[in-house]
C-alpha atoms as a PDB file:
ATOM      1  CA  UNK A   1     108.738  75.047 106.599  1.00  0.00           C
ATOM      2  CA  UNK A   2     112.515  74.763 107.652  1.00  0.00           C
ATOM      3  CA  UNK A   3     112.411  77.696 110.224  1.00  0.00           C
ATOM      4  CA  UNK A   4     109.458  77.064 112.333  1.00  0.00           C
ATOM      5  CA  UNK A   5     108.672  73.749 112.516  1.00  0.00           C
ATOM      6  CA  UNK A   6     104.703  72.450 112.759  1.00  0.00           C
ATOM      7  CA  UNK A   7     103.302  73.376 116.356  1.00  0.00           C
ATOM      8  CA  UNK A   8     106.477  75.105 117.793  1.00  0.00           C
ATOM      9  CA  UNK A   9     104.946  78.603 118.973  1.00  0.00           C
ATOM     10  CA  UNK A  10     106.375  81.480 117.307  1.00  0.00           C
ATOM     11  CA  UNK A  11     107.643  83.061 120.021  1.00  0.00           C
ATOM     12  CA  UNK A  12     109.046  80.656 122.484  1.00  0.00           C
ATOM     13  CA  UNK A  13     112.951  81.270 123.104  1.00  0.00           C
ATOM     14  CA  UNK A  14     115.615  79.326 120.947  1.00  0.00           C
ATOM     15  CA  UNK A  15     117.384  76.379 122.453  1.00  0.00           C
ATOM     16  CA  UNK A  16     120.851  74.699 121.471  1.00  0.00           C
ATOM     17  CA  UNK A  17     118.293  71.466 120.311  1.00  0.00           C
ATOM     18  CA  UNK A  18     117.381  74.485 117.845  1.00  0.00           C
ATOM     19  CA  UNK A  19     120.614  75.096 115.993  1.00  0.00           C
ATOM     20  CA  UNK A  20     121.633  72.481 114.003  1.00  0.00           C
ATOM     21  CA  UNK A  21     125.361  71.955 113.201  1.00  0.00           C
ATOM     22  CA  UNK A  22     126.838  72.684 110.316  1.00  0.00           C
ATOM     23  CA  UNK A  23     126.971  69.776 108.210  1.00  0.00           C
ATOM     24  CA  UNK A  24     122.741  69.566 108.821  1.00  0.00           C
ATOM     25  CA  UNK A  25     122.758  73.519 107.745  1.00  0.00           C
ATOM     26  CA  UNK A  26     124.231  73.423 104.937  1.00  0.00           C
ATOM     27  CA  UNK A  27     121.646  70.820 103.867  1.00  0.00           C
ATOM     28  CA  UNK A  28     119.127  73.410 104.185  1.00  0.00           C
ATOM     29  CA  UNK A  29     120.443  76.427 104.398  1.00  0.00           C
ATOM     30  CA  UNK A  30     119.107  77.573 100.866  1.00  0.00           C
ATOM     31  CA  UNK A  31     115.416  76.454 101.464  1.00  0.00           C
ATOM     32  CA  UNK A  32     115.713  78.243 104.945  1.00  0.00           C
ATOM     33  CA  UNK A  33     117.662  81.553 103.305  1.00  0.00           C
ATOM     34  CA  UNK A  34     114.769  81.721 100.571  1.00  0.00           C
ATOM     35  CA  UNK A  35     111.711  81.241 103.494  1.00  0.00           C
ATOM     36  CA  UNK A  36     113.305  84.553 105.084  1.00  0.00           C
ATOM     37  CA  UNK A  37     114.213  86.500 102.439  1.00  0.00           C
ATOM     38  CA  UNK A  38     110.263  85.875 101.879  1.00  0.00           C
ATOM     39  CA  UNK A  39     108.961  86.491 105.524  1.00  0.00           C
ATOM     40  CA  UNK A  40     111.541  89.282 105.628  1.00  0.00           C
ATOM     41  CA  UNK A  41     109.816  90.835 102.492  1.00  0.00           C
ATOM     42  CA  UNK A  42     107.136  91.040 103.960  1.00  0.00           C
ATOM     43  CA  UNK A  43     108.037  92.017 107.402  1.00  0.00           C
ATOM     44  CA  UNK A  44     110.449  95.320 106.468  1.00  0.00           C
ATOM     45  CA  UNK A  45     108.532  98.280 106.676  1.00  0.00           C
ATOM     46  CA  UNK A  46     110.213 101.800 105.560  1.00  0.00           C
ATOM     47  CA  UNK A  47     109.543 105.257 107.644  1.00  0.00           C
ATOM     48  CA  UNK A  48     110.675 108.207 105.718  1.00  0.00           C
ATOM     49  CA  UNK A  49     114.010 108.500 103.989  1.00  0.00           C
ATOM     50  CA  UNK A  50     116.560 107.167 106.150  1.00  0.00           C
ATOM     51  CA  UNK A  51     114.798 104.386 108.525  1.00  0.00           C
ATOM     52  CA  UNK A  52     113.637 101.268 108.430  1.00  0.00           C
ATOM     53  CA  UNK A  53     112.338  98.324 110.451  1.00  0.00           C
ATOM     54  CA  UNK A  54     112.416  94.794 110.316  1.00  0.00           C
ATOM     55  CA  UNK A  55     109.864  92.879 112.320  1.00  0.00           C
ATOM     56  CA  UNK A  56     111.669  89.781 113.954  1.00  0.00           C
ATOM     57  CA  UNK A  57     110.335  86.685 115.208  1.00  0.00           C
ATOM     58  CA  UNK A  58     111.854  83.071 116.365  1.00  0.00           C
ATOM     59  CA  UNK A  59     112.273  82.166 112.342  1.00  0.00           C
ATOM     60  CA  UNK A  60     114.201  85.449 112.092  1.00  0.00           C
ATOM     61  CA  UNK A  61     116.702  84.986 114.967  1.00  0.00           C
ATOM     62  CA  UNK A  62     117.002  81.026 114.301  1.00  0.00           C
ATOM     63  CA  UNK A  63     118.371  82.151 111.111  1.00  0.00           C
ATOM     64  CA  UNK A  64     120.413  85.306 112.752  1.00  0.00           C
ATOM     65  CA  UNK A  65     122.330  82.536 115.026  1.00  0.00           C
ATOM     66  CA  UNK A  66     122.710  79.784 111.805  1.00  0.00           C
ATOM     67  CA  UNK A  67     124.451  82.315 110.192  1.00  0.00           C
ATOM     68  CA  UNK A  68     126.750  83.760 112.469  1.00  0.00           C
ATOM     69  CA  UNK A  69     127.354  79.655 113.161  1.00  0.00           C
ATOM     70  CA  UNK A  70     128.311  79.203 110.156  1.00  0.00           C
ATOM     71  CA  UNK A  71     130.258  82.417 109.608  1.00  0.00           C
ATOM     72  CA  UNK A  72     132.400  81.757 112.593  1.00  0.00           C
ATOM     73  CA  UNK A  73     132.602  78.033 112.154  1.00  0.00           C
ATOM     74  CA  UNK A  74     132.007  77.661 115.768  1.00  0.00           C
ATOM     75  CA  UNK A  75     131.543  74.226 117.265  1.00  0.00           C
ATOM     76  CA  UNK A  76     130.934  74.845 121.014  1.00  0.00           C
ATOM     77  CA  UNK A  77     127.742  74.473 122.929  1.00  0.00           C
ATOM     78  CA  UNK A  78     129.253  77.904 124.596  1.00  0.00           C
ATOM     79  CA  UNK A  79     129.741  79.575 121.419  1.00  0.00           C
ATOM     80  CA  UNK A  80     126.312  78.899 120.349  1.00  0.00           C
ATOM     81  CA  UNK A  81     124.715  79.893 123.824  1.00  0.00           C
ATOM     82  CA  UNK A  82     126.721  82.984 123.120  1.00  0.00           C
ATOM     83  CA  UNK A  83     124.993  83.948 120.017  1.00  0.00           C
ATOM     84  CA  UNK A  84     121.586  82.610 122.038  1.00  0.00           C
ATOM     85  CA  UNK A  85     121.942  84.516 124.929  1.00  0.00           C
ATOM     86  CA  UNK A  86     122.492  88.134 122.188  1.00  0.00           C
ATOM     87  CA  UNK A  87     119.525  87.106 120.068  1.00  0.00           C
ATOM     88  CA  UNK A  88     116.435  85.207 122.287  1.00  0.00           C
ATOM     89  CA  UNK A  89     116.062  88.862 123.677  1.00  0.00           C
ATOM     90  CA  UNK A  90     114.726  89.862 120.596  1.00  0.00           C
ATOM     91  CA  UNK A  91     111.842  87.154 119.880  1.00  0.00           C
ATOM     92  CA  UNK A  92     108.634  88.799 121.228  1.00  0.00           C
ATOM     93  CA  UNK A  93     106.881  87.769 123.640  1.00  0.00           C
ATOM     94  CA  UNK A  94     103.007  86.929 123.988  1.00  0.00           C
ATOM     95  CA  UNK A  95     101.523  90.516 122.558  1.00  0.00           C
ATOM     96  CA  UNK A  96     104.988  91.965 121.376  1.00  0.00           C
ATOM     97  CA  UNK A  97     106.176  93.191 118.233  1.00  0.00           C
ATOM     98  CA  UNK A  98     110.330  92.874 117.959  1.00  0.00           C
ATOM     99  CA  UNK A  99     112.063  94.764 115.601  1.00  0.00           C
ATOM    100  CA  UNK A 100     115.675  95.897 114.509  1.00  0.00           C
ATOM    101  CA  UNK A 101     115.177  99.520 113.764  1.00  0.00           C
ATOM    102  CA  UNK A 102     118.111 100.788 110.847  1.00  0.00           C
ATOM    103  CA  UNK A 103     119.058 104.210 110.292  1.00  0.00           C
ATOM    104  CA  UNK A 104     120.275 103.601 106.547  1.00  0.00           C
ATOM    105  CA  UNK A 105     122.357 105.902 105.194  1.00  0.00           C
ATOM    106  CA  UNK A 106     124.569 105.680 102.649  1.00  0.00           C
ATOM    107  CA  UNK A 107     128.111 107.629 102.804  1.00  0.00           C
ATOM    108  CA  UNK A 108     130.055 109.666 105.453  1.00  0.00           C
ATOM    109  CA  UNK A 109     128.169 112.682 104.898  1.00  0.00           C
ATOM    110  CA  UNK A 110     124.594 111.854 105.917  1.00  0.00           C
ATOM    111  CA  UNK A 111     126.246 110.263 108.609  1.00  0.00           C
ATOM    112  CA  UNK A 112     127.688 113.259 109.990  1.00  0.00           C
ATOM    113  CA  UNK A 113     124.640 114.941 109.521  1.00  0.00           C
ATOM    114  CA  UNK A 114     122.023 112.467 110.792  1.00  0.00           C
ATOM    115  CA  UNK A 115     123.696 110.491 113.460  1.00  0.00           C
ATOM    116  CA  UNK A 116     123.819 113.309 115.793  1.00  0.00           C
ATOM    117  CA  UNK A 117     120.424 114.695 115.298  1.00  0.00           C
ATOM    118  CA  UNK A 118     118.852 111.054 115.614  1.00  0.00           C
ATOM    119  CA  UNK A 119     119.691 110.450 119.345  1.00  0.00           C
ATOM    120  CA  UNK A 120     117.038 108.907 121.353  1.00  0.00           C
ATOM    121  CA  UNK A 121     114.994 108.080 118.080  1.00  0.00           C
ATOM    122  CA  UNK A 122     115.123 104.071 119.516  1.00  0.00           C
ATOM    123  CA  UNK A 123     112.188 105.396 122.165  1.00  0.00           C
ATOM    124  CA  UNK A 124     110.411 107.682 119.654  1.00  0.00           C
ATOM    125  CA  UNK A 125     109.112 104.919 117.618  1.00  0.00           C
ATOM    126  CA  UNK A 126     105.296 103.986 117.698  1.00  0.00           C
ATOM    127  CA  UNK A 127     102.316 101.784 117.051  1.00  0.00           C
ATOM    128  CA  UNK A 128      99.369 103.799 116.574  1.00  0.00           C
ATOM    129  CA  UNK A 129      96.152 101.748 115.999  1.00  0.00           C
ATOM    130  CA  UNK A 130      92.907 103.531 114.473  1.00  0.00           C
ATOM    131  CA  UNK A 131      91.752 105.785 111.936  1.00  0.00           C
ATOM    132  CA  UNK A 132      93.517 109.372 112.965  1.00  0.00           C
ATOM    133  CA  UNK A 133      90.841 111.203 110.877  1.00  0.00           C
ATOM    134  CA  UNK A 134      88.506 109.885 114.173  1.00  0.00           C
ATOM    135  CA  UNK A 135      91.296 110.637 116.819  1.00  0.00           C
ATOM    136  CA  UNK A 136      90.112 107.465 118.549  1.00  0.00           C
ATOM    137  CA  UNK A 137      94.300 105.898 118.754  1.00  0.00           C
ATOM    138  CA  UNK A 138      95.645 103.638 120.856  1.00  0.00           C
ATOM    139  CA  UNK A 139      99.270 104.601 121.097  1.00  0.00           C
ATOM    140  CA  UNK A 140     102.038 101.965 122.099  1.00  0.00           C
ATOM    141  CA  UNK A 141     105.457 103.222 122.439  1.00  0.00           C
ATOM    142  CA  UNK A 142     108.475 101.294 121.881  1.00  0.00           C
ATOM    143  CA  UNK A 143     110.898 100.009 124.522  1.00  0.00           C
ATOM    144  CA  UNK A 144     114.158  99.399 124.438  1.00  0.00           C
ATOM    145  CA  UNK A 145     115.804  95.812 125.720  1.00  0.00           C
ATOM    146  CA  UNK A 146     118.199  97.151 128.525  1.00  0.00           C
ATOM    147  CA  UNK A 147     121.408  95.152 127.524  1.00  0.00           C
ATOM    148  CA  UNK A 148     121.148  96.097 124.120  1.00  0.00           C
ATOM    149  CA  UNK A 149     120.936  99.636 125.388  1.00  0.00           C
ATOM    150  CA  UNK A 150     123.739  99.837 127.014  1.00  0.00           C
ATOM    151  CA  UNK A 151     125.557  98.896 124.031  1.00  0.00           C
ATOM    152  CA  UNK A 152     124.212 100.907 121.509  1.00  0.00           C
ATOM    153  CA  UNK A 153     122.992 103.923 123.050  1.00  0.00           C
ATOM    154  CA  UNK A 154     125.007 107.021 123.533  1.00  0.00           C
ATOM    155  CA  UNK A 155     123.846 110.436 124.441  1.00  0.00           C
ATOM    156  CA  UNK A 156     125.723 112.593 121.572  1.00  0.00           C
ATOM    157  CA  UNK A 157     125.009 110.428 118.890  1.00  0.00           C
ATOM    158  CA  UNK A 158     123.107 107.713 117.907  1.00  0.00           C
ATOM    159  CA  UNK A 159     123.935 103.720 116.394  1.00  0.00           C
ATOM    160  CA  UNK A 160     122.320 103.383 113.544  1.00  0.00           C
ATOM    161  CA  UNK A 161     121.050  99.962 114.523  1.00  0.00           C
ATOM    162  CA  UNK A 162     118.702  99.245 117.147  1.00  0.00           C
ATOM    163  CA  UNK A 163     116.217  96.652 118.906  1.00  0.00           C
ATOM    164  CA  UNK A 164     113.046  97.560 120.321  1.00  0.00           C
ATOM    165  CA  UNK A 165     109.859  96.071 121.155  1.00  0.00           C
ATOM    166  CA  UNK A 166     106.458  97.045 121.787  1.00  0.00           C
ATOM    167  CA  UNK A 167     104.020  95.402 124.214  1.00  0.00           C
ATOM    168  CA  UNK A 168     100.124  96.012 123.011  1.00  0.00           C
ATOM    169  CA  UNK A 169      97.525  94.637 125.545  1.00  0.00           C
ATOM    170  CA  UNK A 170      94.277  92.381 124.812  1.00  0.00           C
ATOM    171  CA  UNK A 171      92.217  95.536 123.508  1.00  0.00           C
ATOM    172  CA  UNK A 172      95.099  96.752 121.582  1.00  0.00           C
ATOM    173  CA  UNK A 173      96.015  93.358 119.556  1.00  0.00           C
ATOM    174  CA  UNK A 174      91.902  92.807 119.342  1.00  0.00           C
ATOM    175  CA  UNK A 175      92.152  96.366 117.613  1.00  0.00           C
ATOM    176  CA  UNK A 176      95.814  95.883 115.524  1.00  0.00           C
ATOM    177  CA  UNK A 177      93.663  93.009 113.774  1.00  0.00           C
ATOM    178  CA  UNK A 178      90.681  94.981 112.436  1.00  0.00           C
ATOM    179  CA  UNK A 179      91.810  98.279 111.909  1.00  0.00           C
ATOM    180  CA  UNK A 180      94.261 100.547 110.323  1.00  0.00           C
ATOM    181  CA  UNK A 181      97.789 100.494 112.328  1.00  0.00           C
ATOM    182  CA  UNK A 182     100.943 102.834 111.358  1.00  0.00           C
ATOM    183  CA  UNK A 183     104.331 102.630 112.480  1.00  0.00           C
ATOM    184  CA  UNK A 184     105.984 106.036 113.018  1.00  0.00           C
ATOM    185  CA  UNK A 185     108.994 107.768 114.508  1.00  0.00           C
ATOM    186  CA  UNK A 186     107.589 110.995 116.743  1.00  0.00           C
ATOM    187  CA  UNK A 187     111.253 112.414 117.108  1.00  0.00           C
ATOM    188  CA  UNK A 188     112.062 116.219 117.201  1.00  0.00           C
ATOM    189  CA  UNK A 189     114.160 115.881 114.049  1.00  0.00           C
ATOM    190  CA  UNK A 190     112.059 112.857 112.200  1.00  0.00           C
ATOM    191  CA  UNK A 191     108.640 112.792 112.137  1.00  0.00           C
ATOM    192  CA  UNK A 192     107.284 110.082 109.951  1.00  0.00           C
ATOM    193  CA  UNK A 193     104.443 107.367 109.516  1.00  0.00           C
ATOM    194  CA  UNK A 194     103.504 104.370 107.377  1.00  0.00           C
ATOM    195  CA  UNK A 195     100.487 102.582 107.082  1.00  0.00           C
ATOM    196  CA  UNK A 196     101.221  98.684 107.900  1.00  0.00           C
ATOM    197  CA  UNK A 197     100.174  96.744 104.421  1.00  0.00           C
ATOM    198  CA  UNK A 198      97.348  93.793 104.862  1.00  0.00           C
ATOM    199  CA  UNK A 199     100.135  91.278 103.775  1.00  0.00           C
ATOM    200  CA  UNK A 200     102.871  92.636 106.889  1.00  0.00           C
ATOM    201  CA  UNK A 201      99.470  92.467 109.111  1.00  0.00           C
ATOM    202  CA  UNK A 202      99.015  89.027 108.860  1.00  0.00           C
ATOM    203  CA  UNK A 203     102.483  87.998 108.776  1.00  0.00           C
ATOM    204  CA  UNK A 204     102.428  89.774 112.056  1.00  0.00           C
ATOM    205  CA  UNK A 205      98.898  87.988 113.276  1.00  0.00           C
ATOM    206  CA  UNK A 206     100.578  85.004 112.645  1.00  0.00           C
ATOM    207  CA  UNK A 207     102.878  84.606 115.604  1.00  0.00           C
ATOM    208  CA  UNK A 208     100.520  85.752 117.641  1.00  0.00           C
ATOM    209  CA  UNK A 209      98.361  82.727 116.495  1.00  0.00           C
ATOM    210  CA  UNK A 210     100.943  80.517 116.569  1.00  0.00           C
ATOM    211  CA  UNK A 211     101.621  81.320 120.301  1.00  0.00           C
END
């Protein structure tokens, strides 16, 4: 496995020891760009007709910082704590889900119409854990990672990328494992829901086991 290597836990912060220069990337860069289009597969998740989310994890941002490396061609230990200081943010943390929420849309027109009436949708996302057809949910709402924030969001209209993480507790992740868990959007203008697969479940599980 090139991105996570035997017994380093899925969620501890990347390192300049981590990024390999580019010489040692290219080497593997093809192995490594197939194992996340794979995990990545797995891991993207689709809520209604415009959004989607990608669930990130130490793999996923190792790969985030290669690339933009290698896009850049940059050489520096400063450049590359740069790109480390942007992206460890969004590794989760012991009982965290990460993701990079996308509002995909597709020409100037949807756009106009959607960016608008999307505001605030980075805090409307949620985890909700349970069969609803009992009404016995546990509810975890997203939050938002305050420099990334201030960056992306604006009160009259929305990015159409953002990072958010949710935090579930002991009962929560003991639940997440052994029953049915959606991911939704509970926005005035977007209401929408999708039951996680068993496959995205245990891709999921498995950075919390690693940890």
């Amino acid at each position: 496995m090139v991105g996570l290597r035997r017994g380093d836990p899925a969620m501890r912060p990347l390192t300049l020891d981590d990024i390999v220069d580019q010489r040692e990337y290219e080497r593997e860069r093809e192995d490594f760009r197939r194992e996340v289009i794979a995990l990545k597969r797995l891991r993207r998740v689709g809520i209604g007709p415009v959004v989607t989310v990608v669930f990130e994890n130490r793999t996923t941002m190792r790969f985030q910082v290669q690339e933009m490396a290698r896009a850049e061609k940059m050489a520096t230990d400063e450049q590359i704590r740069h790109e480390l200081d942007a992206y460890n943010p969004l590794i989760p943390g012991p009982g965290e889900l990460s993701m990079t929420l996308f509002i995909e849309l597709t020409n100037s027109e949807e756009l106009r119409e959607w960016l608008p009436k999307l505001v605030g949708i980075e805090r409307d996302l949620v985890l909700e854990i349970g069969d609803p057809a009992t009404g016995d949910l546990a509810v975890v709402r997203a939050a938002v990672d305050p420099a990334h924030e201030a960056q992306l969001t604006r009160e009259e209209i929305t990015a159409s990328v953002h990072y958010v993480r949710l935090a579930l507790d002991e009962a929560q992740r003991d639940r997440f494992a052994g029953e049915p868990v959606r991911i939704a959007v509970d926005h005035s203008d977007y209401r929408y829901a999708t039951e996680l697969n068993p496959q995205t479940k245990a891709s999921l599980l498995s950075d919390w086991d690693e940890d």
